[in-house]
PDB file of N, CA and C in Angstrom:
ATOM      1  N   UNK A   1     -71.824  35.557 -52.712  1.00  0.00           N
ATOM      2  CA  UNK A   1     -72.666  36.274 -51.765  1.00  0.00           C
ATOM      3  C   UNK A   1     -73.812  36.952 -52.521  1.00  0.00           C
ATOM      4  N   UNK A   2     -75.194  37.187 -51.774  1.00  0.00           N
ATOM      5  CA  UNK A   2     -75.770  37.386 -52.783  1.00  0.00           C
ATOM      6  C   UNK A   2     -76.261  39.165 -52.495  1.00  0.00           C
ATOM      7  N   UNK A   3     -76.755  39.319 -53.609  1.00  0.00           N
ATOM      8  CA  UNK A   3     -76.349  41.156 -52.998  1.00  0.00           C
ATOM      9  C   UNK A   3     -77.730  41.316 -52.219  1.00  0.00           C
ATOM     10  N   UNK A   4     -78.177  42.703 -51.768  1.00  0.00           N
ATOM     11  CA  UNK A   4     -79.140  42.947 -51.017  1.00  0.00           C
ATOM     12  C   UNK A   4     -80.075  44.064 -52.108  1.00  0.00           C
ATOM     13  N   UNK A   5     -79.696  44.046 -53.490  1.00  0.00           N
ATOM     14  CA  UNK A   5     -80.403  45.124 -54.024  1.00  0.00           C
ATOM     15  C   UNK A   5     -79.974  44.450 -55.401  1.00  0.00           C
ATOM     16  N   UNK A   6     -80.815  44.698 -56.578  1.00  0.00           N
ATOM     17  CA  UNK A   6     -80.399  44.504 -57.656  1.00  0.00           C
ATOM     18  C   UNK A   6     -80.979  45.182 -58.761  1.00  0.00           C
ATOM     19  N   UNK A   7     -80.615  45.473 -59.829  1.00  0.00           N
ATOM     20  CA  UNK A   7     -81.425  46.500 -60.693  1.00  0.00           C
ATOM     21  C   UNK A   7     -82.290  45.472 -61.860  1.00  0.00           C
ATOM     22  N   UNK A   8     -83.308  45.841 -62.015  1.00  0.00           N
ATOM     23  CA  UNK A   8     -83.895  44.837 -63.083  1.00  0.00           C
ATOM     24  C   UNK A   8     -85.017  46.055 -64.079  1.00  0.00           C
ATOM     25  N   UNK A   9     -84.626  45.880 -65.249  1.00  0.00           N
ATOM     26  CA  UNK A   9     -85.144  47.115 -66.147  1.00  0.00           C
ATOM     27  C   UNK A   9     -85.031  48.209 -65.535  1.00  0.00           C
ATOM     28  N   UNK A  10     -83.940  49.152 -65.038  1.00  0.00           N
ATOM     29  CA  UNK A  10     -84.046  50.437 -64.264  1.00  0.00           C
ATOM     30  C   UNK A  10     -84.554  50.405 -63.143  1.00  0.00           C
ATOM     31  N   UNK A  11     -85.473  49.688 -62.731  1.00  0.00           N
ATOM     32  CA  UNK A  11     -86.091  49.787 -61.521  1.00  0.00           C
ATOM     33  C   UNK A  11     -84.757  48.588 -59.950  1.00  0.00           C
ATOM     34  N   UNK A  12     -84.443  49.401 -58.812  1.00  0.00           N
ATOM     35  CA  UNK A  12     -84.015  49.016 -57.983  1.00  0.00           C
ATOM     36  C   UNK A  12     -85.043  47.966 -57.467  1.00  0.00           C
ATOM     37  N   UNK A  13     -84.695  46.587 -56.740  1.00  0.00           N
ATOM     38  CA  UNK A  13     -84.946  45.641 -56.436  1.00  0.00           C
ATOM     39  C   UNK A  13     -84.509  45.367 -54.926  1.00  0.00           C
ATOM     40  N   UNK A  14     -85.421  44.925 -54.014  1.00  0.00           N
ATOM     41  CA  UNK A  14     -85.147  45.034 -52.810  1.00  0.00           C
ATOM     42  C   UNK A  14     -84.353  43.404 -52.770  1.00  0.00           C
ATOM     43  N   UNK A  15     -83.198  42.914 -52.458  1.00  0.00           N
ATOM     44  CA  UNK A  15     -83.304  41.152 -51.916  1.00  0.00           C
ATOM     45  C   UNK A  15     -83.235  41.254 -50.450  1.00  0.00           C
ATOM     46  N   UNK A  16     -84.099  40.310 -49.880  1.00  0.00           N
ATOM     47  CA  UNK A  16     -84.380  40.235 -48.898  1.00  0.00           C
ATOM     48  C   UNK A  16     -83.637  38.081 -48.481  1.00  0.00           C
ATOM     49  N   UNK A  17     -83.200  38.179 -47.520  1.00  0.00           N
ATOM     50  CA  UNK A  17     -83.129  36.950 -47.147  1.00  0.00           C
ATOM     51  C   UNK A  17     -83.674  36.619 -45.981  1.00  0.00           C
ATOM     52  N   UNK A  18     -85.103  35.684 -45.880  1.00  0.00           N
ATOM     53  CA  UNK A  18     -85.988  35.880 -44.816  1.00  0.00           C
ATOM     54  C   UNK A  18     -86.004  34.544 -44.498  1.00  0.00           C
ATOM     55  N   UNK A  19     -86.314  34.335 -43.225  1.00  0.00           N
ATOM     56  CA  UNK A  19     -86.719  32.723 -42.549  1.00  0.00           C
ATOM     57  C   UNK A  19     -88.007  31.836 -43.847  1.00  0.00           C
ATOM     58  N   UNK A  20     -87.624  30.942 -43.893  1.00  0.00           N
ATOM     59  CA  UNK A  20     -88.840  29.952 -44.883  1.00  0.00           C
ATOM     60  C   UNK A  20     -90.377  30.123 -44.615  1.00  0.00           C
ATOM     61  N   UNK A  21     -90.519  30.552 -43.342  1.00  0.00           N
ATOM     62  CA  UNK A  21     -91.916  30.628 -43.179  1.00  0.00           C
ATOM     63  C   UNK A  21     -92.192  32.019 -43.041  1.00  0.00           C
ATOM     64  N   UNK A  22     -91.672  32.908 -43.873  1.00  0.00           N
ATOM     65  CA  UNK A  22     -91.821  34.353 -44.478  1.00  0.00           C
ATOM     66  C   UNK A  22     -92.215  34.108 -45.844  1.00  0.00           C
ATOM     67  N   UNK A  23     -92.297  33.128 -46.437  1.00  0.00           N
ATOM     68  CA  UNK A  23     -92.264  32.948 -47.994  1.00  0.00           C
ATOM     69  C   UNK A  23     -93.352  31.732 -48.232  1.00  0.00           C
ATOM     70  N   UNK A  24     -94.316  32.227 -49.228  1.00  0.00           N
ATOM     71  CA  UNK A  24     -95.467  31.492 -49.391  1.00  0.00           C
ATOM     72  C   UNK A  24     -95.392  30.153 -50.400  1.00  0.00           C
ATOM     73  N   UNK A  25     -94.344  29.556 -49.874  1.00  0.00           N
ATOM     74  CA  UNK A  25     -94.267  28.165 -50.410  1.00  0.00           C
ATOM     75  C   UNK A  25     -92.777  28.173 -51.249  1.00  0.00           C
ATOM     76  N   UNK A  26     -92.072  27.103 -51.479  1.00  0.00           N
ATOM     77  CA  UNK A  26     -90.985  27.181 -52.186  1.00  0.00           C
ATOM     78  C   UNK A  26     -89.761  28.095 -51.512  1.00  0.00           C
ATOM     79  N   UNK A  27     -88.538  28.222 -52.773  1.00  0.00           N
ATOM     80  CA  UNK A  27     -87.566  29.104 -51.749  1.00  0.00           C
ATOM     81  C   UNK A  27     -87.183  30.256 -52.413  1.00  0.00           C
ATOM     82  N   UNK A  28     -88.388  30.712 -52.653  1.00  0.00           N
ATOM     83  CA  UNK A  28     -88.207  32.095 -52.749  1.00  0.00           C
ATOM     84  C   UNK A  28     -89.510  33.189 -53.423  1.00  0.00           C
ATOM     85  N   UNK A  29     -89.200  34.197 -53.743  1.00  0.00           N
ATOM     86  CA  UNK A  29     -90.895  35.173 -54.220  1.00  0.00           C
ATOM     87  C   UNK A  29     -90.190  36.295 -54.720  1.00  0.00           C
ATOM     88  N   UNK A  30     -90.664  36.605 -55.980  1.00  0.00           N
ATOM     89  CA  UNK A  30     -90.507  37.965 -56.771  1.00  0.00           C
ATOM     90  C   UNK A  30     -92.113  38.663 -56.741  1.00  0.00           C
ATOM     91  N   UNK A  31     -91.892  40.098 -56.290  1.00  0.00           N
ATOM     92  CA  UNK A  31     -92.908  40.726 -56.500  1.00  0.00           C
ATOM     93  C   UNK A  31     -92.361  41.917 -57.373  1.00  0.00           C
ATOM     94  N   UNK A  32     -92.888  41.756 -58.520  1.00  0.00           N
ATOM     95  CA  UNK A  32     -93.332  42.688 -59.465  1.00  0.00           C
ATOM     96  C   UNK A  32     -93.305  44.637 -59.309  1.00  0.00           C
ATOM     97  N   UNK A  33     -94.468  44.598 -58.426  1.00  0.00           N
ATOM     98  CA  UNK A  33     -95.334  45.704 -58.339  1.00  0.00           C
ATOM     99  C   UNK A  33     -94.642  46.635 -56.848  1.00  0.00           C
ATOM    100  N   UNK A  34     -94.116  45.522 -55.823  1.00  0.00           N
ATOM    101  CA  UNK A  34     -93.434  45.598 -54.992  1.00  0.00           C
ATOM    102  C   UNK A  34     -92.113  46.301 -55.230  1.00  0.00           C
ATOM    103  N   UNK A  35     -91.635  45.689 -56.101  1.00  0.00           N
ATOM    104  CA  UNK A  35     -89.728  45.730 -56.522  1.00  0.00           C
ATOM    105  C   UNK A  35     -88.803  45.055 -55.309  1.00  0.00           C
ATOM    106  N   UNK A  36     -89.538  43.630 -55.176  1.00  0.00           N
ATOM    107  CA  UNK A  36     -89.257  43.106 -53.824  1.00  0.00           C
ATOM    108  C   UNK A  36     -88.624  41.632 -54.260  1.00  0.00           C
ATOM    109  N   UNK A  37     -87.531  40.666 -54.416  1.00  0.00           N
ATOM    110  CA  UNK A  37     -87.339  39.613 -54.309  1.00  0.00           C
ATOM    111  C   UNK A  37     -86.851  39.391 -52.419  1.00  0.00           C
ATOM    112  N   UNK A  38     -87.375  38.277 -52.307  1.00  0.00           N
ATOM    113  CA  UNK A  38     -87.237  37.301 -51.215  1.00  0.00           C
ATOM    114  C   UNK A  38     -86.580  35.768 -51.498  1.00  0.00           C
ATOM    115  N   UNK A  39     -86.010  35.519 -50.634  1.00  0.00           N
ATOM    116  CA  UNK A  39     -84.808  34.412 -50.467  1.00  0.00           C
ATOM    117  C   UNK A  39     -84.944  33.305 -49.532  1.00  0.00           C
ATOM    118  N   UNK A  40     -84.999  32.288 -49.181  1.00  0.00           N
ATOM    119  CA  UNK A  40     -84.722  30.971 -48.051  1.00  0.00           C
ATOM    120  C   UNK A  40     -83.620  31.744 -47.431  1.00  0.00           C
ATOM    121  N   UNK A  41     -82.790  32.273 -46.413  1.00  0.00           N
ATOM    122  CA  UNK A  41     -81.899  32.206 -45.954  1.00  0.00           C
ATOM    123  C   UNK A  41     -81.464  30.950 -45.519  1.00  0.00           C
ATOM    124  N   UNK A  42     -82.034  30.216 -45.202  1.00  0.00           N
ATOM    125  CA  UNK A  42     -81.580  28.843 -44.858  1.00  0.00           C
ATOM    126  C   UNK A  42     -80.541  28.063 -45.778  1.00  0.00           C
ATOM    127  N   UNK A  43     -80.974  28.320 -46.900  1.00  0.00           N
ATOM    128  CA  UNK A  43     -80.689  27.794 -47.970  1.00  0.00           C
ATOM    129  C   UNK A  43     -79.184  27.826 -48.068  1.00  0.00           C
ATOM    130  N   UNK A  44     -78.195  26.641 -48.689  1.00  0.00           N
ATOM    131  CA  UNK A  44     -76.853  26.712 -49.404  1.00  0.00           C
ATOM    132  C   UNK A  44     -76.422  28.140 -49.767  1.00  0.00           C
ATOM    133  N   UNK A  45     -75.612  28.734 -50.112  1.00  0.00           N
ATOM    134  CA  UNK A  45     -74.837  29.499 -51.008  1.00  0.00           C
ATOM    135  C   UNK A  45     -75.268  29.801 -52.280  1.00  0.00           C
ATOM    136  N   UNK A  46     -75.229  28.318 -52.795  1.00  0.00           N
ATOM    137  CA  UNK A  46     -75.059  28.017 -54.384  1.00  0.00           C
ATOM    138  C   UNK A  46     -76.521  27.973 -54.510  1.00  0.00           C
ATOM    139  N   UNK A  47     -77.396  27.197 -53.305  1.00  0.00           N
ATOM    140  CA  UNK A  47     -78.903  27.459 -54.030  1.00  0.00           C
ATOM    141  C   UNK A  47     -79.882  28.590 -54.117  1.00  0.00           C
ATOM    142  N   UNK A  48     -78.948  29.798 -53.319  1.00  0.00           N
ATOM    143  CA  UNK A  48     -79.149  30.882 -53.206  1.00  0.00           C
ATOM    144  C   UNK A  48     -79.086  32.212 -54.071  1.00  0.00           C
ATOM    145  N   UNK A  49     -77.842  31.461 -54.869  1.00  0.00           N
ATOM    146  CA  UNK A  49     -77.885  32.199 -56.009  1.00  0.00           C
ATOM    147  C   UNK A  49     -78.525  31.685 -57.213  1.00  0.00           C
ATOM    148  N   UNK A  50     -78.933  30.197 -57.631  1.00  0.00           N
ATOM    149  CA  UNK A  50     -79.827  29.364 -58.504  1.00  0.00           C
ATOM    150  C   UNK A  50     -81.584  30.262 -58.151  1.00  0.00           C
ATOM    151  N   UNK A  51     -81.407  30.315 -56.891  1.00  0.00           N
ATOM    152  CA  UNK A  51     -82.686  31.202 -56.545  1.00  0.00           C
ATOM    153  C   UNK A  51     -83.100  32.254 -56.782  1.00  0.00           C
ATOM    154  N   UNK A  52     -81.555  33.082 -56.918  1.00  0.00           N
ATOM    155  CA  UNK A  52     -82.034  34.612 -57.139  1.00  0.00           C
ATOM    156  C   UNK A  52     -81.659  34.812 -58.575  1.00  0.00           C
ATOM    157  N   UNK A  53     -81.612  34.028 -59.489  1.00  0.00           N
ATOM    158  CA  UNK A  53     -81.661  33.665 -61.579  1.00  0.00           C
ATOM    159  C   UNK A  53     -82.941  33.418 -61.131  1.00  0.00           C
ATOM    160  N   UNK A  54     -83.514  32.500 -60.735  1.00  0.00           N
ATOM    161  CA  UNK A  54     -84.960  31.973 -60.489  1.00  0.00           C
ATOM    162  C   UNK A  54     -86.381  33.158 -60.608  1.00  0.00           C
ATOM    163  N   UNK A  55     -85.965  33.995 -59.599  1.00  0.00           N
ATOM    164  CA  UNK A  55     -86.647  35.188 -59.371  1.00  0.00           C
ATOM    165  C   UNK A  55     -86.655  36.143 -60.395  1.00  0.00           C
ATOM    166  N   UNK A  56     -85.477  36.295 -61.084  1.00  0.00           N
ATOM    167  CA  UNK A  56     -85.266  37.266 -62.127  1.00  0.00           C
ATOM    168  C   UNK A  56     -85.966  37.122 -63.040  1.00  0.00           C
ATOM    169  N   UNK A  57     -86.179  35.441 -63.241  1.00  0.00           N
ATOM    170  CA  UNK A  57     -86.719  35.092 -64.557  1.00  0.00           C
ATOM    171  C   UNK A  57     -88.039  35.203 -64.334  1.00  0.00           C
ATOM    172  N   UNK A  58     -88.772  35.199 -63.360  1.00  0.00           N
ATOM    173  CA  UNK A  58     -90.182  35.281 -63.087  1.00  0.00           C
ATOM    174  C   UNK A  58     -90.260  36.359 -63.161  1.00  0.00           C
ATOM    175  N   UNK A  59     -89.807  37.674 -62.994  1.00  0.00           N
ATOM    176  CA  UNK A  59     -89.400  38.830 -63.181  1.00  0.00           C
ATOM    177  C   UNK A  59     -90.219  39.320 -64.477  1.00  0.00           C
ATOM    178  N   UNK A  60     -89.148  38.469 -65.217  1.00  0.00           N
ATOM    179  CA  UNK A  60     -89.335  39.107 -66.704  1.00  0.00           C
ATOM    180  C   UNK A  60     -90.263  38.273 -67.267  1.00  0.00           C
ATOM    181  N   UNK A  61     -90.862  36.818 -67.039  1.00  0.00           N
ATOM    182  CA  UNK A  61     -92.171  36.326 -67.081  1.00  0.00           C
ATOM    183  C   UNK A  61     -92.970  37.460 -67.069  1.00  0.00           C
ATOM    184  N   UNK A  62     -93.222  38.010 -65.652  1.00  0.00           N
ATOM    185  CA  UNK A  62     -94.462  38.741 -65.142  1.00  0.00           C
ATOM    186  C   UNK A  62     -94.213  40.113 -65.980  1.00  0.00           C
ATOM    187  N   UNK A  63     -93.410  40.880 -66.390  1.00  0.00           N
ATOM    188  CA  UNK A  63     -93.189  41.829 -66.862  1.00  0.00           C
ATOM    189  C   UNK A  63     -93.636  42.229 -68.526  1.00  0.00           C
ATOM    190  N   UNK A  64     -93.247  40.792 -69.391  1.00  0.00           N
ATOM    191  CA  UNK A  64     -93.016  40.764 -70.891  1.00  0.00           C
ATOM    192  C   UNK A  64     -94.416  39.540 -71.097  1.00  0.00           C
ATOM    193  N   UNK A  65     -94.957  39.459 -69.846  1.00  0.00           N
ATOM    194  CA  UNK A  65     -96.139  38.627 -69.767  1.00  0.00           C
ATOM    195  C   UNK A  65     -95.735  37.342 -71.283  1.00  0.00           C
ATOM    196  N   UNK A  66     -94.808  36.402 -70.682  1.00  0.00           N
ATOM    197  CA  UNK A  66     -94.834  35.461 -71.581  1.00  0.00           C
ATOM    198  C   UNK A  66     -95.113  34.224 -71.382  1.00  0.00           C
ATOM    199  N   UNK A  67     -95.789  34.180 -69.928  1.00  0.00           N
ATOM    200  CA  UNK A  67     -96.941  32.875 -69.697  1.00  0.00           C
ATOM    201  C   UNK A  67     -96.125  32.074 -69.728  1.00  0.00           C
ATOM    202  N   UNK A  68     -95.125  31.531 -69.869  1.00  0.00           N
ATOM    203  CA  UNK A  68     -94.103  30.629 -69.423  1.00  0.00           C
ATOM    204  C   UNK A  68     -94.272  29.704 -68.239  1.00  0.00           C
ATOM    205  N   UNK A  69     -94.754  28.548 -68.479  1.00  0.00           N
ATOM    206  CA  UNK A  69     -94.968  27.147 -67.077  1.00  0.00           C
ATOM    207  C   UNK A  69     -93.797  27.235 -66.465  1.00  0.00           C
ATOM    208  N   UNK A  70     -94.163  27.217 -65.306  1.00  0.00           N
ATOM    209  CA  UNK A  70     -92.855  27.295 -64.144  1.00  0.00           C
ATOM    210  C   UNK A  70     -91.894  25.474 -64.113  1.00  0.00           C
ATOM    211  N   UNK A  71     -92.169  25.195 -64.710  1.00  0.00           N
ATOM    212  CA  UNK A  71     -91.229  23.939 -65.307  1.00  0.00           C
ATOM    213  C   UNK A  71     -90.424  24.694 -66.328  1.00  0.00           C
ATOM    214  N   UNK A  72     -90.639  25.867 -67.302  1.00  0.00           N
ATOM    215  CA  UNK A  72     -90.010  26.177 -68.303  1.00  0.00           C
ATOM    216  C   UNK A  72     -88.755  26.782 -67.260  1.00  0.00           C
ATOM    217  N   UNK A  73     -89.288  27.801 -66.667  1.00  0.00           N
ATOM    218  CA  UNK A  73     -88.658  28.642 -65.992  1.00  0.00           C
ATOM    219  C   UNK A  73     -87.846  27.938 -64.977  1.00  0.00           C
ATOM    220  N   UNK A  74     -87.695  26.376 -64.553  1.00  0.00           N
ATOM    221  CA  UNK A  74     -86.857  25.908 -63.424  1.00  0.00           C
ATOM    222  C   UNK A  74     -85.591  25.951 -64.339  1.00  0.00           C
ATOM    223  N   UNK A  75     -86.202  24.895 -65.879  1.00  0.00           N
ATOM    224  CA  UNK A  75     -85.235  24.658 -66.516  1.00  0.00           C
ATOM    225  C   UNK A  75     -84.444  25.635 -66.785  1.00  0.00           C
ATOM    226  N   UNK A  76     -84.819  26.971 -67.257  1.00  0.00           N
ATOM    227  CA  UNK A  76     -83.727  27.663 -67.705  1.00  0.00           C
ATOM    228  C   UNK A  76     -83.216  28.371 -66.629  1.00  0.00           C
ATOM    229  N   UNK A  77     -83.688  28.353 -65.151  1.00  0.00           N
ATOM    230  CA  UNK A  77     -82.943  28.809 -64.166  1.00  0.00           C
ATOM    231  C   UNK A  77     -81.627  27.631 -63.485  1.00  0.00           C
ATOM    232  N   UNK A  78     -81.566  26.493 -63.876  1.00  0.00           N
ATOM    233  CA  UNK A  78     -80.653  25.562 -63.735  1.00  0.00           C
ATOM    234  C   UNK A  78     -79.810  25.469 -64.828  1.00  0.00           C
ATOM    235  N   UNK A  79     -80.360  25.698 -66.117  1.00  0.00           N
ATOM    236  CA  UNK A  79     -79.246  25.545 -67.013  1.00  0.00           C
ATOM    237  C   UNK A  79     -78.180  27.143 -67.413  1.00  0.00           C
ATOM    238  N   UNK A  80     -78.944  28.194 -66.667  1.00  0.00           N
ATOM    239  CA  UNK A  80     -78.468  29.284 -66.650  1.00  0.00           C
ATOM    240  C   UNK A  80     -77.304  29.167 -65.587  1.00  0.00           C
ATOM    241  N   UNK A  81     -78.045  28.747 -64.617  1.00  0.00           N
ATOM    242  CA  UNK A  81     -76.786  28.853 -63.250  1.00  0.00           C
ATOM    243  C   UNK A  81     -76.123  28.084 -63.496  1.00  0.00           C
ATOM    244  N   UNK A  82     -75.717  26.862 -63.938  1.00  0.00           N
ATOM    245  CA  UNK A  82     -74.925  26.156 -64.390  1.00  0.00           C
ATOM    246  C   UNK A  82     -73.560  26.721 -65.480  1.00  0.00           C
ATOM    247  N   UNK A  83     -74.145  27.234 -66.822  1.00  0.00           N
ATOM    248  CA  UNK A  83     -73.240  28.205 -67.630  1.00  0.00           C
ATOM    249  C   UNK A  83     -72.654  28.910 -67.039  1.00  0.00           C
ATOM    250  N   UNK A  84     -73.154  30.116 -66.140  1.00  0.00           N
ATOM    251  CA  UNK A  84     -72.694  31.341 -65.179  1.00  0.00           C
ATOM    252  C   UNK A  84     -71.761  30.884 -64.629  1.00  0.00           C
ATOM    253  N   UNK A  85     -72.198  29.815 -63.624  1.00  0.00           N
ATOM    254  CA  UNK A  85     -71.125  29.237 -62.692  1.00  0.00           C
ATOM    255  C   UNK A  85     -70.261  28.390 -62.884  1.00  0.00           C
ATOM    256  N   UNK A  86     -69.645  27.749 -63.589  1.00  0.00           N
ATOM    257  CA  UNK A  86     -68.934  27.208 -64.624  1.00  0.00           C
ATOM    258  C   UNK A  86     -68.211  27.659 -65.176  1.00  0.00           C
ATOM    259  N   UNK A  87     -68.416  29.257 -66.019  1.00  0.00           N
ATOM    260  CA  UNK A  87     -67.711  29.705 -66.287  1.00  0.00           C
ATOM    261  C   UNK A  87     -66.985  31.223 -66.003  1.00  0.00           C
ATOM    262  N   UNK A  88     -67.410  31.051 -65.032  1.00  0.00           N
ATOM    263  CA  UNK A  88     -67.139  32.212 -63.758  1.00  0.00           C
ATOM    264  C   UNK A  88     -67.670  33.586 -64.510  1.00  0.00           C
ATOM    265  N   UNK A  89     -68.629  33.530 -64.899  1.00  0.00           N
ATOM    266  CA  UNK A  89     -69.821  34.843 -64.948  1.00  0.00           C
ATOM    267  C   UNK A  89     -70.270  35.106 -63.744  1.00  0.00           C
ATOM    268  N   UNK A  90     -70.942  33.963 -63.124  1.00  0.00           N
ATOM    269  CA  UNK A  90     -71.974  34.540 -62.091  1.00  0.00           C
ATOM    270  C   UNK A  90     -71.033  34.793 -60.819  1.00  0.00           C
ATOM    271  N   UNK A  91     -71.455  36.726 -61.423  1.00  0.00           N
ATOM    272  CA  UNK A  91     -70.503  37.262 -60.357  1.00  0.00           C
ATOM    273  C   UNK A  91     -72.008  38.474 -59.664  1.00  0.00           C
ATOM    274  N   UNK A  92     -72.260  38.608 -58.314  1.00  0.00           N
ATOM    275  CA  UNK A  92     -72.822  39.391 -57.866  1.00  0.00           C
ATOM    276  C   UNK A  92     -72.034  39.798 -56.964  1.00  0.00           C
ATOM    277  N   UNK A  93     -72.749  41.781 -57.509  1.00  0.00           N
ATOM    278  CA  UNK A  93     -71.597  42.180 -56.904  1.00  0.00           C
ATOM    279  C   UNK A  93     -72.328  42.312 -55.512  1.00  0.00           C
ATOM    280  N   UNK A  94     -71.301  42.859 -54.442  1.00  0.00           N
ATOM    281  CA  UNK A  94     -71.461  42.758 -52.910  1.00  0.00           C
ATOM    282  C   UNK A  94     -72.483  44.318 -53.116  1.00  0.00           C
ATOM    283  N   UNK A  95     -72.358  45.585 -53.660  1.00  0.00           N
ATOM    284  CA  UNK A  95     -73.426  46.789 -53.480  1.00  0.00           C
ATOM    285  C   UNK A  95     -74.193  46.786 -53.789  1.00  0.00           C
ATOM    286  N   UNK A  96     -74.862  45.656 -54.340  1.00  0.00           N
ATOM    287  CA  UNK A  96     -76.000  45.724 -55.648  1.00  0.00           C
ATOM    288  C   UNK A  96     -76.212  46.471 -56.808  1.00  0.00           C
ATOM    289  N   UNK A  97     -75.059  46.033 -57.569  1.00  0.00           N
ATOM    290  CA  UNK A  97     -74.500  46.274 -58.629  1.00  0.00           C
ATOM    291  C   UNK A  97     -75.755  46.212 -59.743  1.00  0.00           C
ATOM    292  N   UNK A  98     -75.762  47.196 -61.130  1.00  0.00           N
ATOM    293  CA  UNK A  98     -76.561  46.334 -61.888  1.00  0.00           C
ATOM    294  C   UNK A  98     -76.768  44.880 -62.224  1.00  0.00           C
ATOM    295  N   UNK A  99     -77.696  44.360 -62.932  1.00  0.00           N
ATOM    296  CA  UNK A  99     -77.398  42.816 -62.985  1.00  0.00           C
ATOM    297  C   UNK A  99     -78.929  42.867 -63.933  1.00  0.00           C
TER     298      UNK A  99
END
């Protein structure tokens, strides 16, 4: 399940799970400046949480400004969720636990 809040560098994080045509292309949006991730609700379970690693990592892209091609960033959001989930890490908690 995926939580509704998440902490990323100290700062609280809104998750939002909104209809597809709330979201400006793709399945999903991290705002920065906001403290806002957005979600496909439509979406699987499992691609829901591949989505919200996805966001994080753009996160810390936009944050540590490391210009990273969003091909870099699919890859290591698939090979991340893969490890996690596999080996029963990827655990979010239900209050919006740190993370």
């Amino acid at each position: 399940m995926i939580p509704n809040k998440v902490k990323f560098l100290g700062h609280e994080y809104g998750v939002m799970q909104v209809p597809a045509n709330d979201l400006e292309g793709g399945n999903g949006e991290a705002w920065l400046k906001k403290c806002q991730i957005k979600i496909d609700r439509d979406l699987p379970e499992s691609r829901k949480e591949a989505v919200l690693i996805h966001e994080i990592l753009e996160l810390i892209d936009a944050h540590f400004e490391l210009e990273l091609p969003h091909q870099k960033i699919e890859t290591l959001e698939e090979c991340l969720y893969v490890i996690l989930k596999e080996t029963g890490l990827l655990v979010f908690p239900v209050d919006g636990g740190k993370l």
